[in-house]
N, C-alpha and C. Protein backbone atom coordinates (compact mmCIF):
# COMPACT_ATOMS: atom_id res chain seq x y z
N UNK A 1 -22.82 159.09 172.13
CA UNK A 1 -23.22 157.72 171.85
C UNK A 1 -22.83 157.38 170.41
N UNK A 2 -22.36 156.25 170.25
CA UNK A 2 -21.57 156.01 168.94
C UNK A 2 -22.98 155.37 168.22
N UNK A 3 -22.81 154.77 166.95
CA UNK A 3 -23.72 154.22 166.26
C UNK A 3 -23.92 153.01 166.74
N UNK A 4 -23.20 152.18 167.08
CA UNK A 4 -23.54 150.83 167.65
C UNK A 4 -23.93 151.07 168.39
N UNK A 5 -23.84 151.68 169.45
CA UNK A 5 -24.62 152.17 170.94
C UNK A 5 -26.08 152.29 170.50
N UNK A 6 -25.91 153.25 169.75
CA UNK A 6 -27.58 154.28 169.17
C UNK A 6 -28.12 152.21 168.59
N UNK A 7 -27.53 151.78 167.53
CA UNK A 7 -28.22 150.78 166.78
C UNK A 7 -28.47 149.83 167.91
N UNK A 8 -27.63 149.47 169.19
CA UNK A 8 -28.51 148.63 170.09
C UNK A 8 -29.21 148.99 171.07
N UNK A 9 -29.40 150.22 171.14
CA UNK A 9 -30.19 150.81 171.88
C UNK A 9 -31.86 150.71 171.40
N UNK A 10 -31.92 150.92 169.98
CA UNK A 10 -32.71 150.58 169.65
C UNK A 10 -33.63 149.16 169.24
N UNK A 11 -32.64 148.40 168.87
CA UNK A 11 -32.73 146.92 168.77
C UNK A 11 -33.51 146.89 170.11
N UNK A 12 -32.58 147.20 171.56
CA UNK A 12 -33.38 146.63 172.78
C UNK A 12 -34.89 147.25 172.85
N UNK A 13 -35.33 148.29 172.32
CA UNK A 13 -36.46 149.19 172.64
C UNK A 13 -37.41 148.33 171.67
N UNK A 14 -37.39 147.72 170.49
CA UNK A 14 -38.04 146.82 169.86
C UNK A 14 -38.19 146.02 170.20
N UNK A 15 -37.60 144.92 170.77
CA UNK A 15 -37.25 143.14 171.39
C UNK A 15 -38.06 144.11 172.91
N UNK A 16 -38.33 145.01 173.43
CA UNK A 16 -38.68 145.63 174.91
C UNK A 16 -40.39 145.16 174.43
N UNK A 17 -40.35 145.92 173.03
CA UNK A 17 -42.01 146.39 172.27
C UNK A 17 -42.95 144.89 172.24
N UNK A 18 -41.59 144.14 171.43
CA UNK A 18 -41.99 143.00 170.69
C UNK A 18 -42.71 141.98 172.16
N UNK A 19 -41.87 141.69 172.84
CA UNK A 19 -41.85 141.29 174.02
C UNK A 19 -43.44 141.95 174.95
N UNK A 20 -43.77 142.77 175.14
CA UNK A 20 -45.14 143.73 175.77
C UNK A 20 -45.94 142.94 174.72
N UNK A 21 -46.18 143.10 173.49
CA UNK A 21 -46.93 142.95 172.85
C UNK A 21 -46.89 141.51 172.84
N UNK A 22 -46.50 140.34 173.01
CA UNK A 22 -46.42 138.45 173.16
C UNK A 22 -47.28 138.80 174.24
N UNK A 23 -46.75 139.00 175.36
CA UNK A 23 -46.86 139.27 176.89
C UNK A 23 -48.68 139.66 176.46
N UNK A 24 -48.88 140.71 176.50
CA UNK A 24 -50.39 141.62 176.21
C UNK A 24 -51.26 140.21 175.56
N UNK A 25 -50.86 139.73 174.55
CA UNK A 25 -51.87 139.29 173.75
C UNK A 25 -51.58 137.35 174.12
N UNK A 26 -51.07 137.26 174.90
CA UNK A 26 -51.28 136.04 175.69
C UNK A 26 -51.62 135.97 176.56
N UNK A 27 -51.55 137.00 177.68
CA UNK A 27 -52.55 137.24 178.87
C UNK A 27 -53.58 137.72 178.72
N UNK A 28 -54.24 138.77 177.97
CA UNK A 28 -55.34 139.50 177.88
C UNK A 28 -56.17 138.85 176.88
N UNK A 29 -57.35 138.04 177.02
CA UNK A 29 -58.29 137.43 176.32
C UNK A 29 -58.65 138.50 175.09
N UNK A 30 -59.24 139.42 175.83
CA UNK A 30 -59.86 140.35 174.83
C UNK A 30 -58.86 141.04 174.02
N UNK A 31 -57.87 141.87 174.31
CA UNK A 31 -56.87 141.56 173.07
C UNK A 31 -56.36 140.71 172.04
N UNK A 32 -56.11 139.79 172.84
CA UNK A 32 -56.18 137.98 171.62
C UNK A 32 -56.82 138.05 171.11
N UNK A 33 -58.57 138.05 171.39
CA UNK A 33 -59.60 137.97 170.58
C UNK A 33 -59.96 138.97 169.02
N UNK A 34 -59.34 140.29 170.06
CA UNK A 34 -59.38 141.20 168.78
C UNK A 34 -58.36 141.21 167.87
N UNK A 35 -57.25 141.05 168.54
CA UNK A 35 -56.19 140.74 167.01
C UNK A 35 -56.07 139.48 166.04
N UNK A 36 -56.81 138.26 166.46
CA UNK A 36 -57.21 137.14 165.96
C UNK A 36 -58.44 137.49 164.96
N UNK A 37 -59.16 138.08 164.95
CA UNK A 37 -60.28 138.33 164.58
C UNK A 37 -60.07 139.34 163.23
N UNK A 38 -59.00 140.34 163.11
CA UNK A 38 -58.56 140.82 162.54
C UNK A 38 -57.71 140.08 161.74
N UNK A 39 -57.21 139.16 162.11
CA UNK A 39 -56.30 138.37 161.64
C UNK A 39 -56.63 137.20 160.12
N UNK A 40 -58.04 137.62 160.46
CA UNK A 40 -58.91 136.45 159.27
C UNK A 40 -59.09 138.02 158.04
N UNK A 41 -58.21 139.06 158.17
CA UNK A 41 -58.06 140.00 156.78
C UNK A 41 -57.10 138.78 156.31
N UNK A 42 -57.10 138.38 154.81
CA UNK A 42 -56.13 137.72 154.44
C UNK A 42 -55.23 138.53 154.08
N UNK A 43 -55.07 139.68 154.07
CA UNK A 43 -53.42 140.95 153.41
C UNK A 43 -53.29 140.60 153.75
N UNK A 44 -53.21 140.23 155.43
CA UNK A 44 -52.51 140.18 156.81
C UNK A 44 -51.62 138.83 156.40
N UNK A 45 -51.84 137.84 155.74
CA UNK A 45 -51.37 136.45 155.50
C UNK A 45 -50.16 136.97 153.70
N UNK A 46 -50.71 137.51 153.05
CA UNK A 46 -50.00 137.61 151.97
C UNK A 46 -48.91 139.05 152.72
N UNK A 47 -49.38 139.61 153.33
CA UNK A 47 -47.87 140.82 153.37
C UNK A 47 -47.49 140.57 154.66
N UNK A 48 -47.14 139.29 155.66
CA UNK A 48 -46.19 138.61 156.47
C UNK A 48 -44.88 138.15 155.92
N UNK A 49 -45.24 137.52 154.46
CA UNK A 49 -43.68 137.21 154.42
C UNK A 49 -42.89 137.93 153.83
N UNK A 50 -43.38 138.83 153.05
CA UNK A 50 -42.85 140.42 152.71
C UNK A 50 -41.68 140.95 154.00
N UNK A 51 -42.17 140.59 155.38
CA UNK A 51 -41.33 141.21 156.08
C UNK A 51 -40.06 140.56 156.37
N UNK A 52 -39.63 139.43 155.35
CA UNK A 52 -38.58 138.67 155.14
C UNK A 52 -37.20 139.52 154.93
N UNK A 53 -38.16 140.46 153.85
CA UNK A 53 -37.20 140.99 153.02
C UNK A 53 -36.19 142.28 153.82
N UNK A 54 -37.11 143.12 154.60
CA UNK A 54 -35.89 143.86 155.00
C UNK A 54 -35.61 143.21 156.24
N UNK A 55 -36.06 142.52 156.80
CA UNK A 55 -35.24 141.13 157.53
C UNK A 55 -33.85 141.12 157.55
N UNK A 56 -33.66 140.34 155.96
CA UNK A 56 -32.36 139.92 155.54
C UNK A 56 -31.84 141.05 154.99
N UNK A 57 -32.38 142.32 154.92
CA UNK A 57 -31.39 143.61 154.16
C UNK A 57 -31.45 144.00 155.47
N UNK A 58 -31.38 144.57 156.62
CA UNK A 58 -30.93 144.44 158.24
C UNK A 58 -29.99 143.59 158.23
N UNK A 59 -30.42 142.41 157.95
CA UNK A 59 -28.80 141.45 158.60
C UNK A 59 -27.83 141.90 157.64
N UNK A 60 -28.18 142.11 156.45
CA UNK A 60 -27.04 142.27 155.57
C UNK A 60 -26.24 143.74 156.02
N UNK A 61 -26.92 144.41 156.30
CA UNK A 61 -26.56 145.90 156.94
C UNK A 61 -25.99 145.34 158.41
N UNK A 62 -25.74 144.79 158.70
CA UNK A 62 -25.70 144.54 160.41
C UNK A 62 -26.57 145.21 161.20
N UNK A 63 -27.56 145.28 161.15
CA UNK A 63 -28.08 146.45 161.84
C UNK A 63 -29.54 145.91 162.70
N UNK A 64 -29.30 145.65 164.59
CA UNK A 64 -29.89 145.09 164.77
C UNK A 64 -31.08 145.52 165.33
N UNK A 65 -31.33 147.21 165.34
CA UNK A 65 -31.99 147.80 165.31
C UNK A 65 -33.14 147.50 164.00
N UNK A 66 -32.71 147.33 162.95
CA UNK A 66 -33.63 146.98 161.76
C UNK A 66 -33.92 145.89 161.99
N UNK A 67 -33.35 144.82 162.50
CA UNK A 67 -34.08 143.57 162.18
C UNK A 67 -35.04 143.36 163.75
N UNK A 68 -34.88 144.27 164.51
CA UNK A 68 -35.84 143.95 165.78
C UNK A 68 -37.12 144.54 165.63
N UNK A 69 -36.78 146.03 165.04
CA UNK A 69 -38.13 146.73 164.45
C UNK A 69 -39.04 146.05 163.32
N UNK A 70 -37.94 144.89 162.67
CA UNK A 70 -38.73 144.16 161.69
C UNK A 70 -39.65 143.12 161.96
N UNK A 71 -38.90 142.74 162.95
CA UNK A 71 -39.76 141.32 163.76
C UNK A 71 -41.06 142.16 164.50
N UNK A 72 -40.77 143.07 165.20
CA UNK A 72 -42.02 143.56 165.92
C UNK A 72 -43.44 144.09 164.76
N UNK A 73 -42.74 144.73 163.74
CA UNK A 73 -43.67 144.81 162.59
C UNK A 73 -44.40 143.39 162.43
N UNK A 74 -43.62 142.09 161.85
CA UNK A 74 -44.18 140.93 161.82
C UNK A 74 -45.18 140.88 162.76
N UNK A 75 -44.87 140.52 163.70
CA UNK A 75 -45.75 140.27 165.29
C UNK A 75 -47.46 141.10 164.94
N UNK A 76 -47.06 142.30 164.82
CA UNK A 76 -48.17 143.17 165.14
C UNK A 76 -48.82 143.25 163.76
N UNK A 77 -48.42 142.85 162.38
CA UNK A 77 -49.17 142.99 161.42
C UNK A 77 -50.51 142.16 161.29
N UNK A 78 -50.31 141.10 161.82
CA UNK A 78 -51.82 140.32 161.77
C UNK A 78 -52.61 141.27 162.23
N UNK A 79 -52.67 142.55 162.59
CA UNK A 79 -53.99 143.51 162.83
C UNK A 79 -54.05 144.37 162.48
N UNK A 80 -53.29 144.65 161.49
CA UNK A 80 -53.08 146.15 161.11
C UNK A 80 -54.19 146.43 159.74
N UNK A 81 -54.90 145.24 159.21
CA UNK A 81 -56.16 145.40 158.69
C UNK A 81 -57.55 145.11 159.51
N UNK A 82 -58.45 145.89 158.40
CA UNK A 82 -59.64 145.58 159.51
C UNK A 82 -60.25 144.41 159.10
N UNK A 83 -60.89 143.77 159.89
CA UNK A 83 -61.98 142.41 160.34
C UNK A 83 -62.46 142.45 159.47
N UNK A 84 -62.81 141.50 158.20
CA UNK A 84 -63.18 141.33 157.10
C UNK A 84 -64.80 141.31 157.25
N UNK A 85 -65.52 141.63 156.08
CA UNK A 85 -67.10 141.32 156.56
C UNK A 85 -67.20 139.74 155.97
N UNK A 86 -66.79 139.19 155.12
CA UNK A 86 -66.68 137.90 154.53
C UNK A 86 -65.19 136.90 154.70
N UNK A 87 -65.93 136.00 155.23
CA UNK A 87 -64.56 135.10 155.65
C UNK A 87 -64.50 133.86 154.80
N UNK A 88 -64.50 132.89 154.19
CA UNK A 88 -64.33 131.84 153.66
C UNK A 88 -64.19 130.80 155.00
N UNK A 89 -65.06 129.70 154.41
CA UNK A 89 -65.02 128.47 155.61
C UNK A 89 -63.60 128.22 156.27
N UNK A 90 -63.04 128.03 154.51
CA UNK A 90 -61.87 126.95 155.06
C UNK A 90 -60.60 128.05 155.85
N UNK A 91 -61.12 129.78 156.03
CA UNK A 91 -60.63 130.25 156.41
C UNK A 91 -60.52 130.38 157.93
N UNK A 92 -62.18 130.13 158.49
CA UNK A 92 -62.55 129.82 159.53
C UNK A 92 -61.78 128.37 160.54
N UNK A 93 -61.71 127.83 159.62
CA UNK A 93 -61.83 126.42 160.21
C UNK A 93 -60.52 126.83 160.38
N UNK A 94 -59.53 126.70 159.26
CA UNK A 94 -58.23 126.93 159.83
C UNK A 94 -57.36 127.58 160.98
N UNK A 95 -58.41 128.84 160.73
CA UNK A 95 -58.35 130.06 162.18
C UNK A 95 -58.33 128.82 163.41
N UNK A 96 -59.60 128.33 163.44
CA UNK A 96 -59.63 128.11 164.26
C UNK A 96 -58.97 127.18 164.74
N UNK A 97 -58.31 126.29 163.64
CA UNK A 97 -57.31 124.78 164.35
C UNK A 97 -56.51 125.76 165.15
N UNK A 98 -55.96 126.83 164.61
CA UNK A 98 -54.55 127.36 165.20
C UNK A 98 -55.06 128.25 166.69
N UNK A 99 -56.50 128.35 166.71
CA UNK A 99 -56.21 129.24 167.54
C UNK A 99 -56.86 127.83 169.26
N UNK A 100 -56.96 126.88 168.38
CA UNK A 100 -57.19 125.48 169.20
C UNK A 100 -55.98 125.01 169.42
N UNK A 101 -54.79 125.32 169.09
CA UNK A 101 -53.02 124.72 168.84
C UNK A 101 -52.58 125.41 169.91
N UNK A 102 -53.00 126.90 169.83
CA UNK A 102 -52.28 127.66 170.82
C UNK A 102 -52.69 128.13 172.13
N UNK A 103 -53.94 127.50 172.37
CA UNK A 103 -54.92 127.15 173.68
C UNK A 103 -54.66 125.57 174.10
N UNK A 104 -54.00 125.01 173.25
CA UNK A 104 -54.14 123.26 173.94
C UNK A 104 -52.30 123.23 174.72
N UNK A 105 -52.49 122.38 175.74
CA UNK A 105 -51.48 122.01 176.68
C UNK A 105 -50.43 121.99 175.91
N UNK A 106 -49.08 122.37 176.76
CA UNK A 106 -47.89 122.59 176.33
C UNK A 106 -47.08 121.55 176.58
N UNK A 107 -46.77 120.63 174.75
CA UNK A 107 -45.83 119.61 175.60
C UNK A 107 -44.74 119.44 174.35
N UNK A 108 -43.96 118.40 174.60
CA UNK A 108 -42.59 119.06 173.69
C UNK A 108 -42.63 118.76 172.63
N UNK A 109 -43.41 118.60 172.03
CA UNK A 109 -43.83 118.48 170.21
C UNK A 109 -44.11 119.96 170.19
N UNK A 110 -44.51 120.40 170.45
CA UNK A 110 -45.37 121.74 170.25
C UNK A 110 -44.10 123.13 170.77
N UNK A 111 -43.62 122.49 171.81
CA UNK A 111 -42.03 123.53 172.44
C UNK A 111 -41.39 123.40 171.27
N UNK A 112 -40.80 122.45 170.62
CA UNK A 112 -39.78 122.28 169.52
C UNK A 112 -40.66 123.06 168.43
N UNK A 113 -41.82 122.80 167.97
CA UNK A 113 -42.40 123.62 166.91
C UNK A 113 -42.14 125.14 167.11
N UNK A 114 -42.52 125.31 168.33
CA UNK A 114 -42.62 127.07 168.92
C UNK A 114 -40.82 127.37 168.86
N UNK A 115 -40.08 126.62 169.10
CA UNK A 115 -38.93 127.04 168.98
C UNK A 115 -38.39 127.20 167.64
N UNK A 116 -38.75 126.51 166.61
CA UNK A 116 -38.27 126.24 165.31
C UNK A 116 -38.38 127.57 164.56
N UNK A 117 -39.61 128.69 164.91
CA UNK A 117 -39.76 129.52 164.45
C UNK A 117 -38.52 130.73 165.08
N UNK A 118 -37.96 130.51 165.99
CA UNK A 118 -37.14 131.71 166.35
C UNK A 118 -35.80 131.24 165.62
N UNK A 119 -35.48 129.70 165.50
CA UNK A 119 -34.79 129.25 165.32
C UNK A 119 -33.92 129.84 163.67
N UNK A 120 -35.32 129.25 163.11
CA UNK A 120 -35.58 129.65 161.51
C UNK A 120 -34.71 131.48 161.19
N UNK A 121 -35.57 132.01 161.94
CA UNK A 121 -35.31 133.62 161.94
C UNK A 121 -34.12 133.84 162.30
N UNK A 122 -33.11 133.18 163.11
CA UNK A 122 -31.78 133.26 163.71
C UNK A 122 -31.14 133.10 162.42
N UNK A 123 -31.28 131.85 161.94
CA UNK A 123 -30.70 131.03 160.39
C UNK A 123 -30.77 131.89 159.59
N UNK A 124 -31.58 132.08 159.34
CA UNK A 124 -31.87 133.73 158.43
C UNK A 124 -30.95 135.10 158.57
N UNK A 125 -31.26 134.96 159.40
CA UNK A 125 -30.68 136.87 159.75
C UNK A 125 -28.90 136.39 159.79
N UNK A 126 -28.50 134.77 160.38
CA UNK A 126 -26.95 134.43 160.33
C UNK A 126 -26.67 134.68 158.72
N UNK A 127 -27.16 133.86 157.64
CA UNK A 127 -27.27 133.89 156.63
C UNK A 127 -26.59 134.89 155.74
N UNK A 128 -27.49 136.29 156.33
CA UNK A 128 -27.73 137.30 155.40
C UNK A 128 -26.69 138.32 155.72
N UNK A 129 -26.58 138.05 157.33
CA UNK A 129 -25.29 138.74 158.01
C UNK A 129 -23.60 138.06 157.53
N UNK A 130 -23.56 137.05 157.55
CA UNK A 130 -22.66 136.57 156.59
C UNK A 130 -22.27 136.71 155.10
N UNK A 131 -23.36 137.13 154.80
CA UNK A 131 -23.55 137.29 153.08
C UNK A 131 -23.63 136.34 152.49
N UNK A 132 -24.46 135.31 152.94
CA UNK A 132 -24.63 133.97 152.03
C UNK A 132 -25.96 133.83 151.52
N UNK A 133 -26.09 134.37 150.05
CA UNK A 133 -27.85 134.17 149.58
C UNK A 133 -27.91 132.84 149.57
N UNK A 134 -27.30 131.74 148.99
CA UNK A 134 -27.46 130.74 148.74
C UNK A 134 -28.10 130.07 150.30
N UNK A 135 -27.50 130.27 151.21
CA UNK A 135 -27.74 129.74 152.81
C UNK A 135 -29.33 130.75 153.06
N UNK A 136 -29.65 131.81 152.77
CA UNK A 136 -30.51 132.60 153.03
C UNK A 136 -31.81 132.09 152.39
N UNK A 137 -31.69 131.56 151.28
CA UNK A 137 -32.72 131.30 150.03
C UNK A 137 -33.00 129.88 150.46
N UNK A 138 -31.90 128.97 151.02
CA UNK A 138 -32.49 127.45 151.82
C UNK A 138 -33.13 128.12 153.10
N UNK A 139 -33.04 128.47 153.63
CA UNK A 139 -33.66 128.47 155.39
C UNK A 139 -34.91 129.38 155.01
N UNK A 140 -35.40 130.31 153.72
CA UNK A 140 -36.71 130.98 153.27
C UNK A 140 -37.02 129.86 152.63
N UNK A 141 -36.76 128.70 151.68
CA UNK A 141 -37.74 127.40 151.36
C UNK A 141 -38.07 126.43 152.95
N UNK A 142 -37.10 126.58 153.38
CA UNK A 142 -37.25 125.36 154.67
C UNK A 142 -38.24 126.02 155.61
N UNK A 143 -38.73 127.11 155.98
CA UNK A 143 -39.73 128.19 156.29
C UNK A 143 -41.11 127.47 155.89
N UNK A 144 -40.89 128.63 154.52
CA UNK A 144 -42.00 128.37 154.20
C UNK A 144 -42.79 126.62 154.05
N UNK A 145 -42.08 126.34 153.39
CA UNK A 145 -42.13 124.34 153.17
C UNK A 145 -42.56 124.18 154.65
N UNK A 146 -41.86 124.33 155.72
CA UNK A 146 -42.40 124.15 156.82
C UNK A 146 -43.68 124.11 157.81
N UNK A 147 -43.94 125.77 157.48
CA UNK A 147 -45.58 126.35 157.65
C UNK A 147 -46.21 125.79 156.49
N UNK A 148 -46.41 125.14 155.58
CA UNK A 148 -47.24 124.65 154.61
C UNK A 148 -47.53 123.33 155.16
N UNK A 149 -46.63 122.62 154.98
CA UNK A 149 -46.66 121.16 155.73
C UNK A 149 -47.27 121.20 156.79
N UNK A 150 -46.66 121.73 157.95
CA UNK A 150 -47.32 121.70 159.49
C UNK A 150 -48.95 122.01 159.29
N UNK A 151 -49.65 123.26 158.37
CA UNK A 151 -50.70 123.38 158.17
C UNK A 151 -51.62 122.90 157.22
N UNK A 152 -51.28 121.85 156.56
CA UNK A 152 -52.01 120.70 155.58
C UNK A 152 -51.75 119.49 156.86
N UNK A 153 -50.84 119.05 157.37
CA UNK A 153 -50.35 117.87 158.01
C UNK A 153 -51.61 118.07 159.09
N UNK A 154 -51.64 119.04 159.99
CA UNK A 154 -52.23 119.11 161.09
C UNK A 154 -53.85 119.57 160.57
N UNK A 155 -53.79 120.75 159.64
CA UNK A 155 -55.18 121.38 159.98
C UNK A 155 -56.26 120.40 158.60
N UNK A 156 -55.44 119.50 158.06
CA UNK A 156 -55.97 119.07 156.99
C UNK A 156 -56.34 119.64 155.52
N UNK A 157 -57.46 119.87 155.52
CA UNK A 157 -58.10 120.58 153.92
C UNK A 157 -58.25 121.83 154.41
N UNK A 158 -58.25 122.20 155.36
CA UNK A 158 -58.28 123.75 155.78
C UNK A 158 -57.27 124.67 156.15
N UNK A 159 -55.98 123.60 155.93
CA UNK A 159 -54.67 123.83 155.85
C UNK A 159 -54.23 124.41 154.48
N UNK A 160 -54.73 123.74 153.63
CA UNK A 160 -54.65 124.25 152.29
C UNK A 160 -54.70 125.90 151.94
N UNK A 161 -55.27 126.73 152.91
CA UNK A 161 -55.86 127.84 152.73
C UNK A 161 -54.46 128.81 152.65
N UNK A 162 -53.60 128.24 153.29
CA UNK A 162 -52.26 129.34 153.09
C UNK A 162 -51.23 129.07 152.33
N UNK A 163 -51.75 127.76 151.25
CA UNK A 163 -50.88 128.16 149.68
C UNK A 163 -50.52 129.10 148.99
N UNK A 164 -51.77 129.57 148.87
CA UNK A 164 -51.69 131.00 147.84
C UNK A 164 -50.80 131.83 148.53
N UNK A 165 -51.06 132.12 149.73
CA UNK A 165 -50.30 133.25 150.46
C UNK A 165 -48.42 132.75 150.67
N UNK A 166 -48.45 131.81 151.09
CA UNK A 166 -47.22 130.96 151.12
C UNK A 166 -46.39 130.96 149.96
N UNK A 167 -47.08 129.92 149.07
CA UNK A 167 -46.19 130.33 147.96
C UNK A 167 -46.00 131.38 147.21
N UNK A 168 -46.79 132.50 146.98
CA UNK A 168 -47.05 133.49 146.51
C UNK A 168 -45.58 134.42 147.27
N UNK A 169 -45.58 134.51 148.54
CA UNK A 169 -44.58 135.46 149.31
C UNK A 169 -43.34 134.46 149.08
N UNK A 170 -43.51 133.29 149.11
CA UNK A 170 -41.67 132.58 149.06
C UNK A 170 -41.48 133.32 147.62
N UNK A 171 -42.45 133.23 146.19
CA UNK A 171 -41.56 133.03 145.31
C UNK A 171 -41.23 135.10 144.73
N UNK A 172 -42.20 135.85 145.60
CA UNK A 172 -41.78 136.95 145.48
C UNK A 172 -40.68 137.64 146.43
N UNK A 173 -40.50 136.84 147.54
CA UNK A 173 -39.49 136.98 148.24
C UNK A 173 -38.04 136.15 147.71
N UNK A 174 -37.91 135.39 146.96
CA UNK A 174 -36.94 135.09 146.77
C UNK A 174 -36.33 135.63 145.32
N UNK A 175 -37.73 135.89 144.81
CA UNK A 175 -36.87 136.55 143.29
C UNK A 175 -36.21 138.36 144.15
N UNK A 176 -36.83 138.76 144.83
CA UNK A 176 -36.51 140.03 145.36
C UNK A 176 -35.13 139.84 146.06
N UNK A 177 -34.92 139.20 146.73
CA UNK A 177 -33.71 138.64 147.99
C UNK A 177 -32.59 138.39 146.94
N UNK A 178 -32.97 138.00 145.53
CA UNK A 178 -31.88 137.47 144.96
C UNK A 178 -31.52 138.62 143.86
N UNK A 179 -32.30 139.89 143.36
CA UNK A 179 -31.93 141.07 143.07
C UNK A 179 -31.40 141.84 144.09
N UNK A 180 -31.81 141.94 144.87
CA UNK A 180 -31.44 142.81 146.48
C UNK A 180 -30.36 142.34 146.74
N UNK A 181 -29.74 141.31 146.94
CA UNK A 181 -28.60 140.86 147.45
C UNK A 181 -27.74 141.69 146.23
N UNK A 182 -27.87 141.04 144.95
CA UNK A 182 -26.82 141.39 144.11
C UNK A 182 -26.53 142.84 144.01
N UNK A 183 -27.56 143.45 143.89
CA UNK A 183 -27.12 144.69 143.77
C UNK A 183 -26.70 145.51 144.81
N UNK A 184 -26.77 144.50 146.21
CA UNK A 184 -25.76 145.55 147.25
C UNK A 184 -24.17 145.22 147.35
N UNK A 185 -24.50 144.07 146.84
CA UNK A 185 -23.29 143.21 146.16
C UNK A 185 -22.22 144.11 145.50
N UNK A 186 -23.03 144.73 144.34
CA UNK A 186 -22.30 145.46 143.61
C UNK A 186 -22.05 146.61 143.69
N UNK A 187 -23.24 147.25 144.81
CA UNK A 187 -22.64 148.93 145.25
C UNK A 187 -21.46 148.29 146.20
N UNK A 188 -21.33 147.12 147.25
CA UNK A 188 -20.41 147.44 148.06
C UNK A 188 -18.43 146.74 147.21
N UNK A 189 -19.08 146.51 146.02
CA UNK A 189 -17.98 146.27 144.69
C UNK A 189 -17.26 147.68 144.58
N UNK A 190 -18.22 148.55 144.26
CA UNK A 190 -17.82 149.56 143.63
C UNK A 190 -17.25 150.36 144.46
N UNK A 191 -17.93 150.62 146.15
CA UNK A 191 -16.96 151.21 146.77
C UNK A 191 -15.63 150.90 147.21
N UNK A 192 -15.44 149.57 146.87
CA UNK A 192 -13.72 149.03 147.21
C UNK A 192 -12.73 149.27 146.47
C-alpha cells in the first residue's frame, strides 16, 4: 500500500468516525444531552478554534488523513471536559438558544446556515492546500465574523458570550497560521 493509499485510507476511517459520532448524537437523546451538558465547560469554546490550526497545516501537507482526524477531533471536543459546577446565565441562555436552533424545524435559512459551515472548512483546507495564507486568513475572519454575528444577531445579549472565545482563537490563530505558514515556506525554500 503506497502512502496515498495508507493517507486515504485513513482520511475514510475518520469521515467513517466523524460521521457515527453526528449520526449517535442526533439520534440518541441521552448522548446529546450528555455531550451538550459538557459542552457549557467553556475550554471546550476557547480550544475549538485552535483546531484551525493543524487544519490548515494538513491541507498544507496534503494530507487528508490529517485534516479528517482534525475535523473529528473538532466534533468530539465539546466533551472532552467535564460539566462545569458553575455556569454563568448568559452561558445558559445561550446554550440554550442553540440547543432550541437545532431542535426547531428544518427550513432553508437554517440548510444554508448548516451548509455554510462545511462550506467555510472546504475554503479553508482549498486555501491552505494551494498555499494561499492571504485566501486562508480571509475565510478564518469570514468564520469567525460569521459565528459572532449569527450569535449576537439571533441569540441577542447572550450571544455576546462567545467574544472572548471567538476573538481570542481568531487572533491567536491567525498570528500562529501566519508564522506556521512562513516557516514551512522556508523549510520547503531550502529544500529546493
Amino acid at each position: 500500500m503506497t502512502d496515498t493509499q495508507k493517507d486515504k485510507a485513513w482520511a475514510l476511517l475518520f469521515l467513517a468516525f466523524t460521521i457515527a459520532f453526528l449520526l449517535l448524537a442526533l439520534n440518541n437523546s441521552t448522548f446529546f444531552n450528555w455531550t451538550f451538558n459538557r459542552h457549557h465547560n467553556q475550554w471546550s469554546w476557547y480550544i475549538r478554534p485552535l483546531f484551525l490550526l493543524p487544519f490548515c497545516y494538513f491541507a498544507y501537507k496534503h494530507s487528508m488523513a490529517g485534516i479528517s482526524a482534525t475535523i473529528f477531533c473538532l466534533f468530539t471536543s465539546m466533551f472532552w471536559f467535564s460539566r462545569p459546577e458553575h455556569v454563568t446565565e448568559s452561558v445558559k441562555t445561550f446554550l440554550q438558544f442553540e440547543m432550541d436552533w437545532i431542535n426547531s424545524a428544518w427550513d432553508g435559512k437554517k440548510i444554508g446556515l448548516l451548509l455554510s459551515v462545511p462550506v467555510s472548512f472546504l475554503l479553508l483546507g482549498l486555501s491552505f492546500w494551494k498555499r494561499s495564507l492571504f485566501m486562508g486568513l480571509g475565510v478564518v475572519v469570514l468564520m469567525a465574523t460569521g459565528k459572532i454575528l449569527w450569535s449576537i444577531l439571533n441569540a441577542g445579549e447572550s450571544g455576546k458570550s462567545i467574544l472572548l472565545p471567538a476573538v481570542l482563537g481568531l487572533l491567536i490563530c491567525a498570528v500562529l497560521m501566519v508564522f506556521g505558514f512562513k516557516r514551512l515556506e522556508r523549510k520547503k525554500r531550502k529544500k529546493q
